[in-house]
C-alpha atoms as a PDB file:
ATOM      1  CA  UNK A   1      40.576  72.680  52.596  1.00  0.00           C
ATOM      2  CA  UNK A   2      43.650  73.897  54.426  1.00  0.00           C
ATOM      3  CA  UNK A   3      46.869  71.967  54.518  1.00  0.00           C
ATOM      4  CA  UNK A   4      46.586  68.016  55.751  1.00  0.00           C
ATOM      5  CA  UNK A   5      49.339  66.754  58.317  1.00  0.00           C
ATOM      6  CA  UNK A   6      51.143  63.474  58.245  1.00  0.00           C
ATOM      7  CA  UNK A   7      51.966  61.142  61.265  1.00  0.00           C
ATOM      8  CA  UNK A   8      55.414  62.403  61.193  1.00  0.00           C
ATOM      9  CA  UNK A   9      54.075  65.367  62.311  1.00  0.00           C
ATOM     10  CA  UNK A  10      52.222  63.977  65.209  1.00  0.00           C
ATOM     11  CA  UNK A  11      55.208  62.511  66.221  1.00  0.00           C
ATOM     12  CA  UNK A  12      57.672  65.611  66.020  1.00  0.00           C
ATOM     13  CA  UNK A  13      55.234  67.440  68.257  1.00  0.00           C
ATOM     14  CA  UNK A  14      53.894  65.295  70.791  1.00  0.00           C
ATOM     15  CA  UNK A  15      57.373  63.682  70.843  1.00  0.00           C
ATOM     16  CA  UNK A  16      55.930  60.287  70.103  1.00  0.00           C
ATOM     17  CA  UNK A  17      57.373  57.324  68.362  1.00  0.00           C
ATOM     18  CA  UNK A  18      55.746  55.265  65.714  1.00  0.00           C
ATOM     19  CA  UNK A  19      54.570  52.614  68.154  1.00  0.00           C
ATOM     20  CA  UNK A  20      53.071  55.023  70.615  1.00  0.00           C
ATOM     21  CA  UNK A  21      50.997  56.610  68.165  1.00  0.00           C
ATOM     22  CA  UNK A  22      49.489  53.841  66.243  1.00  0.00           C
ATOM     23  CA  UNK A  23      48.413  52.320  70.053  1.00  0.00           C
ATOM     24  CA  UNK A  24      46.940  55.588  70.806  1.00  0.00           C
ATOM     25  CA  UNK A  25      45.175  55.610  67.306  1.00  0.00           C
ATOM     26  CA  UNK A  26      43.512  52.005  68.222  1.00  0.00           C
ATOM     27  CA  UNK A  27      42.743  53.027  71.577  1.00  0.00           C
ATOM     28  CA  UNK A  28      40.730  56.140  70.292  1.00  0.00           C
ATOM     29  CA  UNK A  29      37.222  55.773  69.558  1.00  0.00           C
ATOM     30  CA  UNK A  30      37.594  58.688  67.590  1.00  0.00           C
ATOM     31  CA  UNK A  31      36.336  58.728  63.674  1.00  0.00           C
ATOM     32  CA  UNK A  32      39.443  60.631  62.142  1.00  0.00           C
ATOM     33  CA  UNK A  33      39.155  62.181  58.717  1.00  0.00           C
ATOM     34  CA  UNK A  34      42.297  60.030  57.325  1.00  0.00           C
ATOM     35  CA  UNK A  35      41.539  58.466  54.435  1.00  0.00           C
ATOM     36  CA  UNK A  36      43.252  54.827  53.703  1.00  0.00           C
ATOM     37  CA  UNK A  37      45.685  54.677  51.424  1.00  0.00           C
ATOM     38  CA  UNK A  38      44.559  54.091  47.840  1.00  0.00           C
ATOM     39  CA  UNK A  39      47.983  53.362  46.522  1.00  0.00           C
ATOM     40  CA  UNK A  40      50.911  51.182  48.439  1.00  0.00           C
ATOM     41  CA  UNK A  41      52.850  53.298  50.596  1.00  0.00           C
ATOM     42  CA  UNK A  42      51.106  56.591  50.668  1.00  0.00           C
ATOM     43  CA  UNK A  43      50.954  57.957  53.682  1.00  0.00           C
ATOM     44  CA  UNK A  44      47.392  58.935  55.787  1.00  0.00           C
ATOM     45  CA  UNK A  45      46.894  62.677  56.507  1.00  0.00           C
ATOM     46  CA  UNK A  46      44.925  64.565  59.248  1.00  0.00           C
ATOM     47  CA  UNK A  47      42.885  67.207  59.367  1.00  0.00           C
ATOM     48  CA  UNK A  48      44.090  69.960  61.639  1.00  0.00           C
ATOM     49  CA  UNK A  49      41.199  69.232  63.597  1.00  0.00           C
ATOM     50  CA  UNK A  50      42.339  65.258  64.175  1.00  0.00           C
ATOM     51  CA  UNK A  51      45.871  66.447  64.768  1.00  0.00           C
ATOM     52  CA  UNK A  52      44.137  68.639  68.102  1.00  0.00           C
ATOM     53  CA  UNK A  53      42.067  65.617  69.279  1.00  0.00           C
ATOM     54  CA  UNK A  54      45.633  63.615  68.632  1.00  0.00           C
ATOM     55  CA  UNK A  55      48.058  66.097  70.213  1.00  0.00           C
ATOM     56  CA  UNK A  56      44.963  66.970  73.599  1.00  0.00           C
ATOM     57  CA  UNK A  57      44.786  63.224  74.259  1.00  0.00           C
ATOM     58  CA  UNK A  58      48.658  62.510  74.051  1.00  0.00           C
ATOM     59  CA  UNK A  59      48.942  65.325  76.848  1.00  0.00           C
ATOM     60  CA  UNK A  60      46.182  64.062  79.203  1.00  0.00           C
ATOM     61  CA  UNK A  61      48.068  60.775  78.782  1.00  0.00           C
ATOM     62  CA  UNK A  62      51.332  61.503  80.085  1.00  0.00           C
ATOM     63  CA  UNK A  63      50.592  65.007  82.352  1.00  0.00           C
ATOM     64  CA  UNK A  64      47.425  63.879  84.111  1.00  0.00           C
ATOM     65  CA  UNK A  65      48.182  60.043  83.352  1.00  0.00           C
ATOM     66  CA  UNK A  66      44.344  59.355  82.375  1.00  0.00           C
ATOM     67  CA  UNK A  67      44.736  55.775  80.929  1.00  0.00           C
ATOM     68  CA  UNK A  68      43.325  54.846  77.579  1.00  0.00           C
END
């Protein structure tokens, strides 16, 4: 399995904050691949295929202004 991404990625390229991505995340009805956190304060990770899906709907959401 190749290398798994962390929100902080999500936000650095889609130029999202913390907020903005956990409302997109519960708008989504979109299975993603992260897995819950086993252990207090480990952080989720996405597939590179999730970080697409993540990254295409951000940019219909502010270019073409679809709504969620």
């Amino acid at each position: 399995m190749g290398r798994r991404l962390k929100a902080v990625d999500v936000y650095r390229v889609a130029n999202l904050t913390r907020n903005q991505f956990r409302g997109l995340l519960a708008e989504l009805s979109y299975k993603f691949e992260a897995e819950a956190a086993s252990q207090p304060r480990v952080a989720r990770t996405y597939s590179p295929h999730d970080f697409l899906v993540i990254l295409i709907a951000c940019e219909l959401d502010t270019t073409v202004g679809l709504k969620r």
